[in-house]
N, C-alpha and C. Protein backbone atom coordinates (compact mmCIF):
# COMPACT_ATOMS: atom_id res chain seq x y z
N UNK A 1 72.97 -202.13 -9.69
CA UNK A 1 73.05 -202.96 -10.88
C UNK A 1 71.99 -202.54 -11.89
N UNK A 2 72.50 -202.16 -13.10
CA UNK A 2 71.28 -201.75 -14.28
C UNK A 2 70.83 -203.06 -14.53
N UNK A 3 69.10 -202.53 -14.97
CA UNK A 3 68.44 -203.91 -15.29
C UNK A 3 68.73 -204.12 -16.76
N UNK A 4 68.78 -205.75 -16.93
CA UNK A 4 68.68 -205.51 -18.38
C UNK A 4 67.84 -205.39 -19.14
N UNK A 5 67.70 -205.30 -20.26
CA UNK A 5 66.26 -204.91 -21.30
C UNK A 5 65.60 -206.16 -21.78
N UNK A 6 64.39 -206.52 -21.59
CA UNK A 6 64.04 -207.79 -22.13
C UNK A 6 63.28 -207.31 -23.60
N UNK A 7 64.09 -208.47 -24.42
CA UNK A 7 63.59 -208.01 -25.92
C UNK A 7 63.24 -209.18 -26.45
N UNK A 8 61.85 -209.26 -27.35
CA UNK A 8 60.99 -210.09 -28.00
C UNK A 8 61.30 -210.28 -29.61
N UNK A 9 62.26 -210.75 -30.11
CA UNK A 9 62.06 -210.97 -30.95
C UNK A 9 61.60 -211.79 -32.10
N UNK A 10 60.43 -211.26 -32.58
CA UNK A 10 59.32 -212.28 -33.84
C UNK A 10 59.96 -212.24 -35.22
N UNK A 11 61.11 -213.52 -35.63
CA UNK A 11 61.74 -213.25 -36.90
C UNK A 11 61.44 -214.79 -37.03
N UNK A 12 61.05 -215.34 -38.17
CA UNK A 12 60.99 -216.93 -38.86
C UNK A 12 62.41 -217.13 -39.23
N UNK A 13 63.19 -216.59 -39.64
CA UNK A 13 64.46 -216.58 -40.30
C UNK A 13 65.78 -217.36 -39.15
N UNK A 14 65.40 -218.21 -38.89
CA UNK A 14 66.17 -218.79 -37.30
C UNK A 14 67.07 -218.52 -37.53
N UNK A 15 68.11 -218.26 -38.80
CA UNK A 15 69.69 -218.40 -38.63
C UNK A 15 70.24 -216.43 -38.07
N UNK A 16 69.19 -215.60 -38.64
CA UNK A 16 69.10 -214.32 -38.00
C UNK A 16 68.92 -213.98 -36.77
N UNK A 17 67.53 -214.58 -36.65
CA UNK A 17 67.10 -214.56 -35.13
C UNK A 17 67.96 -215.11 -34.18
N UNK A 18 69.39 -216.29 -34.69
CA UNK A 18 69.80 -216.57 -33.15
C UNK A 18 70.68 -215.45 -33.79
N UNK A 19 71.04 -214.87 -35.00
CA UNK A 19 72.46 -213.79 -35.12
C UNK A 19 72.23 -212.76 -34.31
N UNK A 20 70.89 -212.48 -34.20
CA UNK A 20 70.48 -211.45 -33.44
C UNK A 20 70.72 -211.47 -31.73
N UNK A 21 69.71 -212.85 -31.72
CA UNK A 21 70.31 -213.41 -29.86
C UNK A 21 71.53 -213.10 -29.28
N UNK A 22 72.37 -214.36 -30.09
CA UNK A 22 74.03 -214.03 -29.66
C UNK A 22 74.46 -212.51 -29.42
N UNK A 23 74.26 -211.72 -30.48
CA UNK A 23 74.98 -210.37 -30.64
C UNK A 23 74.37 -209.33 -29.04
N UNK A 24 72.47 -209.19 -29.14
CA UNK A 24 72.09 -208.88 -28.04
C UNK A 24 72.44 -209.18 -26.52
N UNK A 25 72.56 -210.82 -26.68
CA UNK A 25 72.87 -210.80 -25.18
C UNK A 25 74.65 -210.72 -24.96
N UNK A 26 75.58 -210.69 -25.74
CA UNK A 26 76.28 -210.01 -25.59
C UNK A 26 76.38 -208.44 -25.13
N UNK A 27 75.25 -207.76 -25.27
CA UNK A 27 75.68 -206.76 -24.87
C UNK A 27 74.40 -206.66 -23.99
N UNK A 28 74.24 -207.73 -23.10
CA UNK A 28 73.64 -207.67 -21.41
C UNK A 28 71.74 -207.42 -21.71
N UNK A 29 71.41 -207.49 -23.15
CA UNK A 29 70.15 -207.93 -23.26
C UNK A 29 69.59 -209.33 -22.91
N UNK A 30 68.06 -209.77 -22.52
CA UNK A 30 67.83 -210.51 -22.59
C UNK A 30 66.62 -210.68 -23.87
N UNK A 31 66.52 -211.78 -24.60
CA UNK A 31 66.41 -212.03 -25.70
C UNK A 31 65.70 -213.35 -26.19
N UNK A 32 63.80 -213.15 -26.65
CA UNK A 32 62.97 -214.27 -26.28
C UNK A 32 62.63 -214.22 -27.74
N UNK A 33 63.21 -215.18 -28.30
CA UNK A 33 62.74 -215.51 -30.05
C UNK A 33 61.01 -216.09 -30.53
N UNK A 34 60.30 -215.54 -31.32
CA UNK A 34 59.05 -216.70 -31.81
C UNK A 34 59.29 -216.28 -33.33
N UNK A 35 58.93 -217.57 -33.55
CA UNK A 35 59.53 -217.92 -34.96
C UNK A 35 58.28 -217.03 -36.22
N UNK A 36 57.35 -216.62 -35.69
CA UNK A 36 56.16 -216.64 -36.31
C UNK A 36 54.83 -215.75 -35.53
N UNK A 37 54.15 -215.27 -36.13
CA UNK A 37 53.41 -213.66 -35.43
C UNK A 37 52.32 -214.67 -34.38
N UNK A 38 51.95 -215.72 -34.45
CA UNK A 38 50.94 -216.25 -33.53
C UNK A 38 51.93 -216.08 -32.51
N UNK A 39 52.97 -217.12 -32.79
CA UNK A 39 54.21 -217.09 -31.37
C UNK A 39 54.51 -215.89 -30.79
N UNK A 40 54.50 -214.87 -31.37
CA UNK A 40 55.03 -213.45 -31.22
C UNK A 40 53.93 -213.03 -30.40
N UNK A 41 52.72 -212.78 -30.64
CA UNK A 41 51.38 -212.42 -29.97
C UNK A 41 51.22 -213.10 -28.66
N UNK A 42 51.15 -214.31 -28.70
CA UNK A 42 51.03 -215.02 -27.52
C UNK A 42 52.09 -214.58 -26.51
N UNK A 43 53.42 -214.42 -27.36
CA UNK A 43 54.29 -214.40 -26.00
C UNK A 43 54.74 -213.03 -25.62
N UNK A 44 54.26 -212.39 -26.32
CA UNK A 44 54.28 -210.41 -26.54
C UNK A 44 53.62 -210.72 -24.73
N UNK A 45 52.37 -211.22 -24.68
CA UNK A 45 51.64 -211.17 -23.74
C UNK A 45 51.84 -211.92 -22.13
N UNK A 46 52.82 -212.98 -22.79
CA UNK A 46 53.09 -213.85 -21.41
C UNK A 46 54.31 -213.10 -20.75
N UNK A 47 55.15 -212.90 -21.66
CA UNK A 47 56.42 -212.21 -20.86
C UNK A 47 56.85 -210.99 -20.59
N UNK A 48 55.75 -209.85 -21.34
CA UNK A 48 55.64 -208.56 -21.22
C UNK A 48 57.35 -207.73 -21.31
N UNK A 49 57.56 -207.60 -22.71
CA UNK A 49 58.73 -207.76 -22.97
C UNK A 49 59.24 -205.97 -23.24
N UNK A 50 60.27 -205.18 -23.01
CA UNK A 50 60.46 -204.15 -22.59
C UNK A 50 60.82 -203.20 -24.46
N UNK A 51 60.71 -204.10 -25.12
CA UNK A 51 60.33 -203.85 -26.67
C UNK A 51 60.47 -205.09 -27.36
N UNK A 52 59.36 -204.50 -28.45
CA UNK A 52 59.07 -205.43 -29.73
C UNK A 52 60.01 -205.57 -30.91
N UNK A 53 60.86 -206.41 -31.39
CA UNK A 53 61.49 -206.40 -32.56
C UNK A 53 60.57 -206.94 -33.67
N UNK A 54 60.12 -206.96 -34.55
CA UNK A 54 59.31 -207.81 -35.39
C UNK A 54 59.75 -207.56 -37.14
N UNK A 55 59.89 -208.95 -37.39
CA UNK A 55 59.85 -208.40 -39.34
C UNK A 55 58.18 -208.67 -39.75
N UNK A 56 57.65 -208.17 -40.70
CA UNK A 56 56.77 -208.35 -41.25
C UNK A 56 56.20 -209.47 -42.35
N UNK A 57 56.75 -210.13 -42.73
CA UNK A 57 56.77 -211.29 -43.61
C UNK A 57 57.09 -212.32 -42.63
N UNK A 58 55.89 -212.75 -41.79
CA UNK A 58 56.45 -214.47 -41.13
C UNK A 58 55.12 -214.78 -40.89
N UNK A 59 55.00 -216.72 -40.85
CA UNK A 59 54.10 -217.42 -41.23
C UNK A 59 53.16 -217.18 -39.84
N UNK A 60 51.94 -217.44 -40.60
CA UNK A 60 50.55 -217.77 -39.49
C UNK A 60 49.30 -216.53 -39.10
N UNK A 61 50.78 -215.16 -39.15
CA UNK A 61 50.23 -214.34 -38.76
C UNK A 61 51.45 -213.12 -39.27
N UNK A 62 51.29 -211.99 -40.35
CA UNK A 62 52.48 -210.86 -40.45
C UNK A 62 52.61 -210.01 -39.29
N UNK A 63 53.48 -209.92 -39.28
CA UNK A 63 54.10 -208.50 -38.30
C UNK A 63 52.94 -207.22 -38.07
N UNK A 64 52.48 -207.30 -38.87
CA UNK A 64 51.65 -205.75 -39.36
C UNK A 64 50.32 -206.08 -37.96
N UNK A 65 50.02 -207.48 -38.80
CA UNK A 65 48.52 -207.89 -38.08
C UNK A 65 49.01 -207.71 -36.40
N UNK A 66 50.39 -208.61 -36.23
CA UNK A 66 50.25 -209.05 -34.92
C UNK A 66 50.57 -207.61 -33.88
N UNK A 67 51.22 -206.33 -34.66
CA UNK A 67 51.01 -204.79 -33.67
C UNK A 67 49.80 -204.72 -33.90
N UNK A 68 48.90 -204.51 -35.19
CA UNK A 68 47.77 -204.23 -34.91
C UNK A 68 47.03 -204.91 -33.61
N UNK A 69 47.14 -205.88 -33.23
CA UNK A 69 46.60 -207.11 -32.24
C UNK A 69 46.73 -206.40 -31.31
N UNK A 70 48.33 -206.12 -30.77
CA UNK A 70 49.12 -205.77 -29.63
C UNK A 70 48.44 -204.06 -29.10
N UNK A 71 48.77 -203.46 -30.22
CA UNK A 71 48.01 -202.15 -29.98
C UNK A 71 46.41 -201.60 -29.35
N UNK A 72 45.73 -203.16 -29.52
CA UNK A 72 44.54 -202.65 -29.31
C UNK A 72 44.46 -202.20 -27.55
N UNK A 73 45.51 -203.59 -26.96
CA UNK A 73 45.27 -203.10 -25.34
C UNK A 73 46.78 -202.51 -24.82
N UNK A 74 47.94 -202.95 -25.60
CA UNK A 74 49.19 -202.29 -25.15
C UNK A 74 49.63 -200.98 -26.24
N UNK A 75 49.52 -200.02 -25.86
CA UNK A 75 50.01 -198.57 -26.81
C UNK A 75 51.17 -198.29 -26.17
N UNK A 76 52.27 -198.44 -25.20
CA UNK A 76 53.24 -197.80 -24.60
C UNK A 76 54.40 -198.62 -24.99
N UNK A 77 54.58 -199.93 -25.44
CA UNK A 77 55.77 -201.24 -25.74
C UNK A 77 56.30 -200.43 -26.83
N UNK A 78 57.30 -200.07 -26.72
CA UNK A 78 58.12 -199.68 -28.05
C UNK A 78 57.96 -201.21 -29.01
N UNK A 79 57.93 -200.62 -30.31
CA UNK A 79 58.24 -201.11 -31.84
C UNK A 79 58.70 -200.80 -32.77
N UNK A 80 60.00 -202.17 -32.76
CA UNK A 80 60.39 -201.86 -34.06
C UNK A 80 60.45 -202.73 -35.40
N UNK A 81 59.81 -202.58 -36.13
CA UNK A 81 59.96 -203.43 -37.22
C UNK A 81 61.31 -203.04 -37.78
N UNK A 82 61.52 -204.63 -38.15
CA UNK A 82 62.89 -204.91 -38.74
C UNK A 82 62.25 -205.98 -39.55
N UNK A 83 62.86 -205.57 -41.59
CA UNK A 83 62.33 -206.11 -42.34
C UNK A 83 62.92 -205.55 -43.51
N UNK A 84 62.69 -206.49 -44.45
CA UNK A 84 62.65 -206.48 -45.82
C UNK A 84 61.61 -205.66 -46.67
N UNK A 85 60.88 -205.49 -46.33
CA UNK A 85 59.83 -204.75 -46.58
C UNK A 85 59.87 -203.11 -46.87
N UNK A 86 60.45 -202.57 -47.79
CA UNK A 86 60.82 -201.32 -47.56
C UNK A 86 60.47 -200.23 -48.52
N UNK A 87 59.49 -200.42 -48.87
CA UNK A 87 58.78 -199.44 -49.69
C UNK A 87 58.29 -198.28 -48.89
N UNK A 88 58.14 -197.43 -49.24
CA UNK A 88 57.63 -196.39 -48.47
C UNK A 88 56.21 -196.65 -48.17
N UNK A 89 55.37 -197.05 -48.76
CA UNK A 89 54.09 -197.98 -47.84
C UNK A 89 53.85 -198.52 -47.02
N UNK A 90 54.94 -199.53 -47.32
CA UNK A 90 55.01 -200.43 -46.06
C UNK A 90 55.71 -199.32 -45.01
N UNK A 91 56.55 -198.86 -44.71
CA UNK A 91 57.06 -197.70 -43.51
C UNK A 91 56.22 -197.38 -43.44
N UNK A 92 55.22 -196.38 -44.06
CA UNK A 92 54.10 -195.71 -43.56
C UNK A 92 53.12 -196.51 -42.52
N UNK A 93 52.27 -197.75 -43.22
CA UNK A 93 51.78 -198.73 -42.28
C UNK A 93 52.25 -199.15 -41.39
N UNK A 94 53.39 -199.46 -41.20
CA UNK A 94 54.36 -199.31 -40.24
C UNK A 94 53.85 -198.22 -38.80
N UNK A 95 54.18 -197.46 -39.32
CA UNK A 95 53.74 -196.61 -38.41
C UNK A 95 52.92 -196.24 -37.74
N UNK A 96 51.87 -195.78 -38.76
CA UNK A 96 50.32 -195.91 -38.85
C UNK A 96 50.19 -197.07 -37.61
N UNK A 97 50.69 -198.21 -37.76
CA UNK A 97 49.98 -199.23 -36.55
C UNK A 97 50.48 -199.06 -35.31
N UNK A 98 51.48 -197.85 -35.31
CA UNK A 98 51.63 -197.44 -33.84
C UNK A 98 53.60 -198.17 -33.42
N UNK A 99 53.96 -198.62 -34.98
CA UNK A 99 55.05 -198.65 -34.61
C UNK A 99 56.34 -197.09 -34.17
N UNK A 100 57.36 -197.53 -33.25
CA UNK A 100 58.07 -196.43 -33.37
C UNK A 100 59.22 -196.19 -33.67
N UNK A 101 59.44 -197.18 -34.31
CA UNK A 101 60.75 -197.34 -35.51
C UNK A 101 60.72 -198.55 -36.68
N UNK A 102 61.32 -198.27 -37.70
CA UNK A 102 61.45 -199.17 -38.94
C UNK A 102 62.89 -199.31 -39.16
N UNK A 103 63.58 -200.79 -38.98
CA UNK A 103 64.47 -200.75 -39.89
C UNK A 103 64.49 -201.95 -40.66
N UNK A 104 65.25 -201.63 -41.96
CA UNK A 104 64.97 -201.79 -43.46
C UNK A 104 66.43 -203.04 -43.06
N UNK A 105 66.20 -204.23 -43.69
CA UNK A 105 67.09 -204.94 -43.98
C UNK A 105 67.82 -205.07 -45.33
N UNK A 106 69.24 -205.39 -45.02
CA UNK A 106 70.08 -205.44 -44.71
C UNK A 106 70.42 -204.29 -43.24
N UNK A 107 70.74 -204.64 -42.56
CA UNK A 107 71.08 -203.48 -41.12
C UNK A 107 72.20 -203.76 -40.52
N UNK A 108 73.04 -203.00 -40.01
CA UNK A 108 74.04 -203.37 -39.01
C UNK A 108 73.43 -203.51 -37.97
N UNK A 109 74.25 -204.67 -37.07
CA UNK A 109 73.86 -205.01 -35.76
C UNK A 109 74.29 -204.29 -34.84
N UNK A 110 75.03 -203.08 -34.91
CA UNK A 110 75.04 -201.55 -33.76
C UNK A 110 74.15 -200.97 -34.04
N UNK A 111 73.42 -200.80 -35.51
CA UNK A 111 72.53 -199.59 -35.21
C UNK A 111 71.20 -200.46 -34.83
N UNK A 112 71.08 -201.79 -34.64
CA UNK A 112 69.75 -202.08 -34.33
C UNK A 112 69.74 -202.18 -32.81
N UNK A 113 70.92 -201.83 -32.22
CA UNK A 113 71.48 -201.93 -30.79
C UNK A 113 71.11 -200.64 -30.24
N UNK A 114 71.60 -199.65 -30.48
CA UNK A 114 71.42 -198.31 -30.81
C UNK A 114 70.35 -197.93 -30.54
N UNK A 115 69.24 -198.71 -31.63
CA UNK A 115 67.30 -198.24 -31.98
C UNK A 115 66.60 -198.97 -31.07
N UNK A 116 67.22 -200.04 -29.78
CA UNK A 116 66.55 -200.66 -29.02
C UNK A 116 67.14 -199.84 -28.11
N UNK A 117 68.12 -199.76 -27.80
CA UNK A 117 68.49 -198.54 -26.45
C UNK A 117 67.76 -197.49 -26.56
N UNK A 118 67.35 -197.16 -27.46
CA UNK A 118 66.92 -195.61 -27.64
C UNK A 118 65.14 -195.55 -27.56
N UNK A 119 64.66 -196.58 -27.96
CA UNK A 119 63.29 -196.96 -27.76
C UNK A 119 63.02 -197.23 -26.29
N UNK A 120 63.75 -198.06 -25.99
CA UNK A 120 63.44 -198.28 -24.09
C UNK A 120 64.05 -196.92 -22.92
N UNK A 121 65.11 -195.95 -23.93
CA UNK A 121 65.07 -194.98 -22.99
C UNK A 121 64.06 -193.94 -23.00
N UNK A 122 63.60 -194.00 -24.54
CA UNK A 122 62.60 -193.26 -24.26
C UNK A 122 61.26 -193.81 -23.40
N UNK A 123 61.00 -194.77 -23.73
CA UNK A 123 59.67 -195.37 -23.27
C UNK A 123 59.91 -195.50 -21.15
N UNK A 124 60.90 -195.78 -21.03
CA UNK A 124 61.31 -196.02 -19.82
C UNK A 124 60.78 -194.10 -19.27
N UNK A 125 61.42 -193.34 -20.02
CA UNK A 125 61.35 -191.83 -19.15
C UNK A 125 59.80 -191.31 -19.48
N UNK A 126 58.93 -191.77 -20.79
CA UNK A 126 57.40 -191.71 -21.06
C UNK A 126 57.14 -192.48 -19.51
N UNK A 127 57.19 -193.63 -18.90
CA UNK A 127 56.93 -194.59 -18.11
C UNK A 127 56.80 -193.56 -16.58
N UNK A 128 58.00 -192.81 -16.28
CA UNK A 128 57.89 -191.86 -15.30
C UNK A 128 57.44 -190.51 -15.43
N UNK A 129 57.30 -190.10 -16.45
CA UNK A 129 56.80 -188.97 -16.85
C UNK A 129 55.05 -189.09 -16.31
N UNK A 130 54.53 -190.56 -16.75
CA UNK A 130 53.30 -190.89 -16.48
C UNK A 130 52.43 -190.46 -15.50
N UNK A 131 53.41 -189.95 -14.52
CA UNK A 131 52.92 -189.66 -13.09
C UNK A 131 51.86 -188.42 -13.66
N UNK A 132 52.61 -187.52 -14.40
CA UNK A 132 51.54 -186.45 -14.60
C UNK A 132 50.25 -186.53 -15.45
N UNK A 133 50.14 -185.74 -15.75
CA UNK A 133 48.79 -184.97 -16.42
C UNK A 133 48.63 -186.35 -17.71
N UNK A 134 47.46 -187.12 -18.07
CA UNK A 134 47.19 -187.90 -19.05
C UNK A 134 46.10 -187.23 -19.86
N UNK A 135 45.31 -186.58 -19.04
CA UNK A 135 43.87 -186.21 -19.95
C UNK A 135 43.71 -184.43 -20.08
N UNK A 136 43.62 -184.09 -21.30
CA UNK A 136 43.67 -182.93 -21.45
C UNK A 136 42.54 -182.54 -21.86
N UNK A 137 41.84 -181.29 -21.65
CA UNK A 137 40.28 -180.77 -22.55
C UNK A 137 40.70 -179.50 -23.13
N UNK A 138 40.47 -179.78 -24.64
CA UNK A 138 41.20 -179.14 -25.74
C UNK A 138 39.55 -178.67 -26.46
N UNK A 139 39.08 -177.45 -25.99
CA UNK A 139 37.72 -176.95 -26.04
C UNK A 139 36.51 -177.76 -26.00
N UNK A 140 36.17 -178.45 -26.50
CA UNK A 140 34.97 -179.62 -26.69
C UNK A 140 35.46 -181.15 -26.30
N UNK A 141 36.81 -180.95 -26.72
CA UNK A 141 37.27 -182.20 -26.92
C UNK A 141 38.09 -182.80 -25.40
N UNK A 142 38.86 -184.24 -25.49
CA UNK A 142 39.07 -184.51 -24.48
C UNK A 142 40.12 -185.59 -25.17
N UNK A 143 41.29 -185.28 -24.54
CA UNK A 143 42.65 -185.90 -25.22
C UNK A 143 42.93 -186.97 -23.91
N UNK A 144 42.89 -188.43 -24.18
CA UNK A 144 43.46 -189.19 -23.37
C UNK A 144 45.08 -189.63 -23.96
N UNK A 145 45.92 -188.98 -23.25
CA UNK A 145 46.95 -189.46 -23.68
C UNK A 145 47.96 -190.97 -23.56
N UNK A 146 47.67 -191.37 -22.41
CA UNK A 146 47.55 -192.37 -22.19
C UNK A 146 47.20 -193.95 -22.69
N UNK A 147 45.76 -193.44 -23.25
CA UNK A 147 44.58 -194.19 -23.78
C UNK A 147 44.83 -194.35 -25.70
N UNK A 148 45.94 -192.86 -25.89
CA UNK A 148 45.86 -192.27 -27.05
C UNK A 148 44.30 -192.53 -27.79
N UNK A 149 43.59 -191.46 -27.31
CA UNK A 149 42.08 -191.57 -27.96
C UNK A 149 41.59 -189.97 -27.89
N UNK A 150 40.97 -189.84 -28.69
CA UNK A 150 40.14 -188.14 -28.42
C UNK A 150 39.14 -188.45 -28.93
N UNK A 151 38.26 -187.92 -27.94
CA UNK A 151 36.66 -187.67 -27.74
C UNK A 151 36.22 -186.37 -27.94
N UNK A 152 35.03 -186.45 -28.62
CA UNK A 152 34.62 -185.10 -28.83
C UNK A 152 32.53 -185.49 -29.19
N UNK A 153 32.26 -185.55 -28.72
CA UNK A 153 30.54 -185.31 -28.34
C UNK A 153 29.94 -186.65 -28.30
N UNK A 154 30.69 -187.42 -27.25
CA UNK A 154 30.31 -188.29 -27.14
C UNK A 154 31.58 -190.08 -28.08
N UNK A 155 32.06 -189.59 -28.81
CA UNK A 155 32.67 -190.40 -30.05
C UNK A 155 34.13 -190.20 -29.70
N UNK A 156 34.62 -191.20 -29.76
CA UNK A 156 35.85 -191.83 -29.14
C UNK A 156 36.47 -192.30 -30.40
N UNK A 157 37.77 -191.52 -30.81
CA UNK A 157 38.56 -191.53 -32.06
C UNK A 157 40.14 -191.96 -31.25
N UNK A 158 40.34 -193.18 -31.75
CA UNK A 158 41.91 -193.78 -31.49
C UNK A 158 42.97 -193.40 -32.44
N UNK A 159 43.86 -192.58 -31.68
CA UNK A 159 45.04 -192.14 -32.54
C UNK A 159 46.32 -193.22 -32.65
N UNK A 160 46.93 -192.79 -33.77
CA UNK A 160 48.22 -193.59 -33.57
C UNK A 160 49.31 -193.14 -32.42
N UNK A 161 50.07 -193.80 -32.59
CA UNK A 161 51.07 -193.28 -30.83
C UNK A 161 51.84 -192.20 -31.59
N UNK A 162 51.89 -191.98 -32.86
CA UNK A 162 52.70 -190.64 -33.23
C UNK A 162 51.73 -189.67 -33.33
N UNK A 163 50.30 -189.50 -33.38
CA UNK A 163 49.60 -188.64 -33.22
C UNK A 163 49.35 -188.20 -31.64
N UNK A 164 49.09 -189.37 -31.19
CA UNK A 164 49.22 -189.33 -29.40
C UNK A 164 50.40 -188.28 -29.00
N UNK A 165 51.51 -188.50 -29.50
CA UNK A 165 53.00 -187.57 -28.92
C UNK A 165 52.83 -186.64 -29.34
N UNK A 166 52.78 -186.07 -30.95
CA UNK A 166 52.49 -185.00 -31.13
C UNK A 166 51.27 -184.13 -30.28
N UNK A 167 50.19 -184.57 -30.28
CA UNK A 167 48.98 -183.65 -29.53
C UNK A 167 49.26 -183.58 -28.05
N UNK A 168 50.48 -184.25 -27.34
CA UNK A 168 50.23 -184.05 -26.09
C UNK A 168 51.35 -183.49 -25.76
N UNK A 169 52.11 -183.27 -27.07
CA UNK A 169 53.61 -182.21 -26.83
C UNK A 169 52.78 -181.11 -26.98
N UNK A 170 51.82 -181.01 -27.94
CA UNK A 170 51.37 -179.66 -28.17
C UNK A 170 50.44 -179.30 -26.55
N UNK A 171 49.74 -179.93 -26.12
CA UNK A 171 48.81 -179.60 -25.09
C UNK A 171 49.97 -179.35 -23.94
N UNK A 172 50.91 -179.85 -23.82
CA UNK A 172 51.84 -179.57 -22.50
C UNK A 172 52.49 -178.34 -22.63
N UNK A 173 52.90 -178.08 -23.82
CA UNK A 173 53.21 -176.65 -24.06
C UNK A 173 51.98 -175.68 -24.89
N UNK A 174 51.26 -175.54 -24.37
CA UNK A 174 50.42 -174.31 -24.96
C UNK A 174 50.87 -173.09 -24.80
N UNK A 175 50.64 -172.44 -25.76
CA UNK A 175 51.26 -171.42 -26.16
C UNK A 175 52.34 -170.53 -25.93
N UNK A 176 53.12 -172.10 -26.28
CA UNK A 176 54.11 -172.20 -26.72
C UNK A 176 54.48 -172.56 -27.99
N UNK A 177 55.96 -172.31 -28.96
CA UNK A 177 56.46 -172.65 -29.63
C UNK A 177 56.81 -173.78 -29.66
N UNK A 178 56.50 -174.80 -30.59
CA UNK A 178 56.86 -176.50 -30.32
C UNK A 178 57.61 -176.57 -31.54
């Protein structure tokens, strides 16, 4: 029996958030709403949820703050912001906070089906991949991939999780063509 995917979604917009519910657990997700980024934070943490959906505009606490929050001790939870918010700034910050997808509202509800399958398969095969090699020494320096952090004389520099993938695609294939 495949497990199903447990998904967190932080949207204020209740008449979305259950459009979202209904549609997900139709297709064999399970599906934990907070109306608002405190709710989202708190329960990011109680139910340890197999990805993040989040919009960025909701009360108490934005989307932005509450990955920043999440990121400091969880770097591996796929994220995706889903939002109104769609300037190319906002995507960038987006990212920057370690998200690993953006989608822009208005959205169809296959392709946000789609960007959650595809986030937990990747993160699921990162998850077994884990077994190997995390820490690399890249001349002086010292790549925790894992940790996503590089050290170099003492000083401990935190990367984003797209800098993390990139430097540890590059360190797994050395010299090699990437």
């Amino acid at each position: 029996m495949k497990e199903k995917i447990k998904v967190l979604l932080a949207e204020d917009e209740l008449t979305l958030a259950m459009i979202i519910k209904d549609t997900l657990e139709e297709d064999d997700f399970i599906l934990t709403i907070a109306a608002n980024g405190e709710e989202g934070l708190r329960m990011f943490f109680d139910i340890r949820p197999d990805v993040l959906v989040a919009d960025v505009m909701m009360p108490r606490m934005d989307g932005f703050e509450m990955v920043r929050r999440i990121r400091q001790t969880d770097k591996q939870t796929p994220v995706l912001f889903l939002t109104a918010r769609s300037a190319i700034n906002d995507v960038v910050e987006g990212f920057e906070l370690g998200a690993n997808d953006y989608l822009k509202k208005p959205f169809g509800m296959q392709e946000l089906i789609i960007r959650i399958k595809a986030l937990v398969g990747k993160a699921f095969s990162f998850n077994e991949e884990k077994k190997t090699t995390t820490r690399f020494e890249i001349g002086n320096y010292l790549f925790d991939s894992l940790a996503q952090t590089l050290t170099h004389a003492g000083l401990k520099q935190e990367l984003s999780h797209r800098e993390s993938e990139i430097l540890k695609r590059l360190c797994e294939n050395q010299n090699q063509v990437v």
